[in-house]
N, C-alpha and C. Protein backbone atom coordinates (compact mmCIF):
# COMPACT_ATOMS: atom_id res chain seq x y z
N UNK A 1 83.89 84.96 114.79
CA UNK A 1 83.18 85.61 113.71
C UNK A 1 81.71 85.70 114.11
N UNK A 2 81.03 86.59 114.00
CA UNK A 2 79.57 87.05 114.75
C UNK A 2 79.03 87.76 113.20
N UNK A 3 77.97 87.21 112.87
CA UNK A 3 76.60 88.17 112.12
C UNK A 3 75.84 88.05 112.49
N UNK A 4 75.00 89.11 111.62
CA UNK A 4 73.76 89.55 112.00
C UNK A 4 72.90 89.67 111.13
N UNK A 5 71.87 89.07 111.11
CA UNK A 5 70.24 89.59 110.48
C UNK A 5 69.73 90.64 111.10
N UNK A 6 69.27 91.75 110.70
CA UNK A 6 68.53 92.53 111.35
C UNK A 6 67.27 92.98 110.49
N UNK A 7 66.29 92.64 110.76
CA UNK A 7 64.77 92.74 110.49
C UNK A 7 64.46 93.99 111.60
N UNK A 8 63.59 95.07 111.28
CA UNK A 8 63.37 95.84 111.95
C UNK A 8 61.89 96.83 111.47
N UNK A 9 61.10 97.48 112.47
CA UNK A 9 60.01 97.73 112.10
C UNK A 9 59.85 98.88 112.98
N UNK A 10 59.71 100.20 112.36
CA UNK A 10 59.34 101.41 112.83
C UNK A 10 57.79 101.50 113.38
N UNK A 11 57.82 101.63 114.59
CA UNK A 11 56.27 101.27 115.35
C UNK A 11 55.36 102.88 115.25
N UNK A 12 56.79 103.94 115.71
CA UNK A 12 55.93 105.00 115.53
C UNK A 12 56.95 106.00 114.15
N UNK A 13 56.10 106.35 113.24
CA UNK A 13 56.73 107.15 111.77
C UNK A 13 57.17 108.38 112.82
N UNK A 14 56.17 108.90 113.39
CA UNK A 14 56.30 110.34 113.53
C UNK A 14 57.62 110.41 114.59
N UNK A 15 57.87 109.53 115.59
CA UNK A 15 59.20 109.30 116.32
C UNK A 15 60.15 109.59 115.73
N UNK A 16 60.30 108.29 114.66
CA UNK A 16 61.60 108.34 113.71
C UNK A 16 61.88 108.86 113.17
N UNK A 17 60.77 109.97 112.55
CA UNK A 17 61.30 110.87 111.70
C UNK A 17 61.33 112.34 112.34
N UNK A 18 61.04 112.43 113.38
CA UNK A 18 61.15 114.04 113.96
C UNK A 18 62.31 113.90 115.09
N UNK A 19 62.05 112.75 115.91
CA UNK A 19 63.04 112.28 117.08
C UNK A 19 64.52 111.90 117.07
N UNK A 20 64.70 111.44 115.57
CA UNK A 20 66.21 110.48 115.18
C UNK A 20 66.32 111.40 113.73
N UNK A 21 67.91 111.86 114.18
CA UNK A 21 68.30 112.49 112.75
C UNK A 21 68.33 111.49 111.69
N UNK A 22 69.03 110.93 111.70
CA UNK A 22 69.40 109.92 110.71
C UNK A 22 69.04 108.37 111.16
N UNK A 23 67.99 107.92 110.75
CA UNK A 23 67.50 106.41 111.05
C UNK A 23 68.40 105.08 110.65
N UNK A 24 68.77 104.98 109.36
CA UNK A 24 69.48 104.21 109.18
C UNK A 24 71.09 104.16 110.06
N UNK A 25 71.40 105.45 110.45
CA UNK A 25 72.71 105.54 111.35
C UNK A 25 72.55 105.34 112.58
N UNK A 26 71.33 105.39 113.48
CA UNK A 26 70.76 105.21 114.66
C UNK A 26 70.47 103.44 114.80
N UNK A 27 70.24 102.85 113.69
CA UNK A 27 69.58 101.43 113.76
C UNK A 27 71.38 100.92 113.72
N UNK A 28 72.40 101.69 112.88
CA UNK A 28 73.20 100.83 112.60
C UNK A 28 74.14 100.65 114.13
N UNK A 29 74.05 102.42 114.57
CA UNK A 29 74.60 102.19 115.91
C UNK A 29 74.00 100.96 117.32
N UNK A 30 72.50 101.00 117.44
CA UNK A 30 72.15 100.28 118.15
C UNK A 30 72.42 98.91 117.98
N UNK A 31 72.68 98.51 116.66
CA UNK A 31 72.99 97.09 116.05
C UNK A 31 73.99 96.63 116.28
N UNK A 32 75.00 97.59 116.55
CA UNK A 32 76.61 98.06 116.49
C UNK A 32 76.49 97.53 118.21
N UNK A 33 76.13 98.19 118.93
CA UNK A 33 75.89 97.63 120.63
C UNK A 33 75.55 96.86 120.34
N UNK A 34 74.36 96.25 120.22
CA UNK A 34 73.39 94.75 120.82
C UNK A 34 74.48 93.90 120.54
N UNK A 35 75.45 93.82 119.31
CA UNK A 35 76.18 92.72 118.83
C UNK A 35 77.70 92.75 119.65
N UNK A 36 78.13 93.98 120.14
CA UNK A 36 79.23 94.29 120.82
C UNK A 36 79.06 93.75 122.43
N UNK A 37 77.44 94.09 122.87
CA UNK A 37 77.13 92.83 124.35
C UNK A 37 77.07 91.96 124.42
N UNK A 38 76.17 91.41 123.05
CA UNK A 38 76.32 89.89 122.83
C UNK A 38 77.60 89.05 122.86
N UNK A 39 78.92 89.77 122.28
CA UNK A 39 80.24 89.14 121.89
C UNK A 39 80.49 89.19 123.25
N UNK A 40 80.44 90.24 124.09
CA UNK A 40 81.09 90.37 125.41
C UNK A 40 80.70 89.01 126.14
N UNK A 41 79.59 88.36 126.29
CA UNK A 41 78.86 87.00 126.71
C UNK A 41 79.64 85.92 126.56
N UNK A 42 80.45 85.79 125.51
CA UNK A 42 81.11 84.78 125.22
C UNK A 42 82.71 85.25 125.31
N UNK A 43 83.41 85.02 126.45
CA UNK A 43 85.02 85.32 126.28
C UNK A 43 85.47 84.25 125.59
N UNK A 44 86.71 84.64 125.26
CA UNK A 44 87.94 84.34 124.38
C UNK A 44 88.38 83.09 125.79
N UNK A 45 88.56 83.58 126.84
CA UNK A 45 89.43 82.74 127.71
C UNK A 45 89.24 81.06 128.01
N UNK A 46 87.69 80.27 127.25
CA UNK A 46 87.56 79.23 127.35
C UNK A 46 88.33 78.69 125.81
N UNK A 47 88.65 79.57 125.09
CA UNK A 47 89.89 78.98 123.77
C UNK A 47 90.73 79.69 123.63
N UNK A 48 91.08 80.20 124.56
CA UNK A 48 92.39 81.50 124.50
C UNK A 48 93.56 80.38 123.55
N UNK A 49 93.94 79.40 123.52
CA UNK A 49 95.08 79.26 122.77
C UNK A 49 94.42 79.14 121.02
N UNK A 50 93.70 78.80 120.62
CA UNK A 50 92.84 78.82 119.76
C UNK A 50 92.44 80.14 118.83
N UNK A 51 91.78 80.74 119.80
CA UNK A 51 91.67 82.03 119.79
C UNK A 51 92.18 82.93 119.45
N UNK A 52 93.09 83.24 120.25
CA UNK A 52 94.21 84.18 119.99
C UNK A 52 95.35 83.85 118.76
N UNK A 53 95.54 82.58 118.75
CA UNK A 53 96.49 82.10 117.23
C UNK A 53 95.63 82.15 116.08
N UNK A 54 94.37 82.22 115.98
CA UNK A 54 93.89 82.43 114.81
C UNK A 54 93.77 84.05 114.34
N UNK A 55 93.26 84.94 115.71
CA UNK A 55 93.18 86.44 115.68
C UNK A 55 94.52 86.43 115.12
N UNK A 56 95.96 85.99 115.36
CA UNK A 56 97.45 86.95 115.02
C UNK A 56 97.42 86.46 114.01
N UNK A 57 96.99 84.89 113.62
CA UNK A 57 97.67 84.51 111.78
C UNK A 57 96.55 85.58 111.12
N UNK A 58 95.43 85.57 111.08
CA UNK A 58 94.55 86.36 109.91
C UNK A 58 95.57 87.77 109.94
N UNK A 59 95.44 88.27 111.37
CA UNK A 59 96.05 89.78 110.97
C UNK A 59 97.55 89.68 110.59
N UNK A 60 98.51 88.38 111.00
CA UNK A 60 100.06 88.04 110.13
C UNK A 60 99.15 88.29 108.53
N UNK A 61 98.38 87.47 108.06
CA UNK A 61 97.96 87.45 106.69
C UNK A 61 97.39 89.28 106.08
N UNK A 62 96.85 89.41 106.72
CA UNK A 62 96.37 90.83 105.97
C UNK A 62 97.53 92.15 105.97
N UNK A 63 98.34 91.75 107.05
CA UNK A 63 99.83 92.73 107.00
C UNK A 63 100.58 92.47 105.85
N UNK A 64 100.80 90.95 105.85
CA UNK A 64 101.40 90.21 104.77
C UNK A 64 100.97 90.67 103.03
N UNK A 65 99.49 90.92 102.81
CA UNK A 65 99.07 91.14 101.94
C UNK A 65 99.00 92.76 101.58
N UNK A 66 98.82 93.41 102.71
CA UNK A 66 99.09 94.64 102.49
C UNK A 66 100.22 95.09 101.98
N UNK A 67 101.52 94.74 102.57
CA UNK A 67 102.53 94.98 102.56
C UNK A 67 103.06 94.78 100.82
N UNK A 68 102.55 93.60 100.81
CA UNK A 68 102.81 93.26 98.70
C UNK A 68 101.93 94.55 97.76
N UNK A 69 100.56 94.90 98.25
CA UNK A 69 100.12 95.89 97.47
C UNK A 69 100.83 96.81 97.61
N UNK A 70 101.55 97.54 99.21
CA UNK A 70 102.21 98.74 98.96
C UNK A 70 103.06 98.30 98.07
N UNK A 71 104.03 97.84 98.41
CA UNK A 71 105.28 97.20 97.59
C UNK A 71 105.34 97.07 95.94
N UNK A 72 104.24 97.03 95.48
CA UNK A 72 103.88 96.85 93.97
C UNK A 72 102.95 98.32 93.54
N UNK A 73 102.32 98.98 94.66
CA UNK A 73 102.27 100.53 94.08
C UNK A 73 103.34 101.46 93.98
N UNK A 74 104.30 101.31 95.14
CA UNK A 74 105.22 101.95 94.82
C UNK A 74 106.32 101.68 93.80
N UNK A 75 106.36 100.34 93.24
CA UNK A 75 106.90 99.52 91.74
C UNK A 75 106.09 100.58 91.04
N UNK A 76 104.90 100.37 90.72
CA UNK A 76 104.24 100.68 89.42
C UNK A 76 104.58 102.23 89.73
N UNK A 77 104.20 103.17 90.62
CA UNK A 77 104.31 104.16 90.64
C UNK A 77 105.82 104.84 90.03
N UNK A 78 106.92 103.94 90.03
CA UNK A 78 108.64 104.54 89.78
C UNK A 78 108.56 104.04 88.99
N UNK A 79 107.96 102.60 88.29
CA UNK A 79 108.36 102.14 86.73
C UNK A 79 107.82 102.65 85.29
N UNK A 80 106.83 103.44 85.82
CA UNK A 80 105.38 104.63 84.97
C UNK A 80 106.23 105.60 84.79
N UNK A 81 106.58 105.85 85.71
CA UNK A 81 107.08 107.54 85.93
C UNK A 81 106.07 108.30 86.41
N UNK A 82 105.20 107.85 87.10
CA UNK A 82 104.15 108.46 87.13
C UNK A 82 104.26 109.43 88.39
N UNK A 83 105.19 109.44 89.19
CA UNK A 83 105.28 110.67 90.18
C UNK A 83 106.51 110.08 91.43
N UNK A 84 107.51 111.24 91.56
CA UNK A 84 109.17 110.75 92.19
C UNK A 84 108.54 110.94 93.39
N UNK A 85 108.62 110.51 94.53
CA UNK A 85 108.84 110.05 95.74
C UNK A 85 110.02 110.03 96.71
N UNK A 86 110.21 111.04 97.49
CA UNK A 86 111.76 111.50 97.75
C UNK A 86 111.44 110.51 99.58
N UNK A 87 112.30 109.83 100.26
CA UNK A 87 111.62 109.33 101.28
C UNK A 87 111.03 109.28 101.88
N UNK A 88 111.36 110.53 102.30
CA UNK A 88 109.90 111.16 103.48
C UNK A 88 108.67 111.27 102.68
N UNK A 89 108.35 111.02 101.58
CA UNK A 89 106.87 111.16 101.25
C UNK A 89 106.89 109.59 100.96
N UNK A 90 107.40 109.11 100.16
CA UNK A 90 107.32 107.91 100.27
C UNK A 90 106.70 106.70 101.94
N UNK A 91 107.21 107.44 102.70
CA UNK A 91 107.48 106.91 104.06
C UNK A 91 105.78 107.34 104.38
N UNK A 92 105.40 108.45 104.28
CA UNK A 92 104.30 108.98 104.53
C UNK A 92 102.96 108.18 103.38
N UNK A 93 103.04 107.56 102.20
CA UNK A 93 102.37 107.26 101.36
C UNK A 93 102.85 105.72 101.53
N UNK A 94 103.18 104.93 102.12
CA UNK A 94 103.42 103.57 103.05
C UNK A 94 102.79 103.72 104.28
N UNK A 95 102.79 104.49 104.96
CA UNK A 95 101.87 104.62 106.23
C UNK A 95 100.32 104.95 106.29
N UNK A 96 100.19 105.72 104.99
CA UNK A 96 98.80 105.99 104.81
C UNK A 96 98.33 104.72 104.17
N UNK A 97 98.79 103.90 103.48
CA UNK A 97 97.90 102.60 102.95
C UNK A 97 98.19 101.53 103.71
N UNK A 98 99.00 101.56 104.63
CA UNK A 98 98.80 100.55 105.66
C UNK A 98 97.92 100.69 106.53
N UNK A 99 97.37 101.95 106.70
CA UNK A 99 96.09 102.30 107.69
C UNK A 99 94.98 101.73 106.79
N UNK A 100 95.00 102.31 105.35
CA UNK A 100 93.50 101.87 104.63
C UNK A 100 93.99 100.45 104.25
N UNK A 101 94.97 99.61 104.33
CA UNK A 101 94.63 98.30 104.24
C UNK A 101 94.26 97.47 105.26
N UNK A 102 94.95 98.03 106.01
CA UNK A 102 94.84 96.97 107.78
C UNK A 102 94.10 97.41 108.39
N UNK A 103 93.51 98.63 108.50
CA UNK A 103 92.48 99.22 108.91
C UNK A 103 91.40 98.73 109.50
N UNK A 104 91.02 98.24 110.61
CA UNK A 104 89.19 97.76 110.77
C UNK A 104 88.16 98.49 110.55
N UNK A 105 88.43 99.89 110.40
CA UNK A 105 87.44 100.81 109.96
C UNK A 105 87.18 101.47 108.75
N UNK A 106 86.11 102.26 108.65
CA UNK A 106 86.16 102.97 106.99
C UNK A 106 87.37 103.60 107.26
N UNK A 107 87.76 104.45 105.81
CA UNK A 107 88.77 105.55 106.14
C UNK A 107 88.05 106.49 106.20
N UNK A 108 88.67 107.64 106.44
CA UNK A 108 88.06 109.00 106.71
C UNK A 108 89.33 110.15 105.56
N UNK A 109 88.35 110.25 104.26
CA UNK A 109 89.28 111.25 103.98
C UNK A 109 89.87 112.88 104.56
N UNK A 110 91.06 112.75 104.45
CA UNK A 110 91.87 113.84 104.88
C UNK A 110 91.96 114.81 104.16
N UNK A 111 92.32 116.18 104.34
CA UNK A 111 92.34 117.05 103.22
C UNK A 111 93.62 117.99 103.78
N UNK A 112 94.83 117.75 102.78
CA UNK A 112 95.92 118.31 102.95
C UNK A 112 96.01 119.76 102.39
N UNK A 113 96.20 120.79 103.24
CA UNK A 113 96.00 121.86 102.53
C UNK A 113 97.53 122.71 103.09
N UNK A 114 98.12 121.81 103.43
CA UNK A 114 100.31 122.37 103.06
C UNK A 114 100.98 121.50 102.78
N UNK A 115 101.96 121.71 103.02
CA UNK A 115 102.83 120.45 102.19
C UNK A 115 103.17 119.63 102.83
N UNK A 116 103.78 118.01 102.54
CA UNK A 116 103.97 117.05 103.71
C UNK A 116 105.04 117.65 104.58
N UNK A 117 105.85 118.68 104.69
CA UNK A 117 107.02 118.90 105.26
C UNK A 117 106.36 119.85 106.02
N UNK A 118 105.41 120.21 106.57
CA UNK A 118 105.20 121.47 107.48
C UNK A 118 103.94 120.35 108.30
């Protein structure tokens, strides 16, 4: 587990604001490296058994937990009546919230403009 403080101080205005589109996305990327070299410094291989059994139980646990939210949306969703689910969409609306639960990243909304069958 690695954080970060980041304190930071724009030396020149006129740089940052004519030179860098977006400042706060530029600081977050460079922050995003410095901390991604830093981790590289320290391998896994002096606690590889350690290590690696704690990386698979958290992600056993967050599959585990995911798996109960799908499992209880698609309950609430058939016990409401709130909208039928024929497998293949079903199958497709289990795969999409296992990405936004297990996910390490934001999601990125999608925009469906045919039907799930094409």
């Amino acid at each position: 587990m690695i954080s970060v403080i980041l304190v930071w101080k724009v030396k020149d205005s006129f740089k940052a604001t004519f030179e860098v589109d977006k400042l706060e996305d530029f600081i977050q990327t460079q922050t995003d490296s410095a901390v991604r070299k830093l981790a590289a410094t320290f391998p896994y291989d002096h606690f590889e058994d350690e290590q690696a059994s704690a990386v698979v139980a958290a992600r056993n646990k967050i599959v585990e937990g995911a798996v109960g939210m799908v499992e209880s949306a698609l309950h609430l969703l058939s016990s409401k009546g709130i909208i039928e689910l024929d497998e293949e969409k079903k199958a497709a609306m289990v795969g999409n919230l296992m990405v936004v639960l297990c996910g390490d990243r934001e999601t990125q909304p999608v925009v469906n403009t045919g039907t799930l069958n094409h």
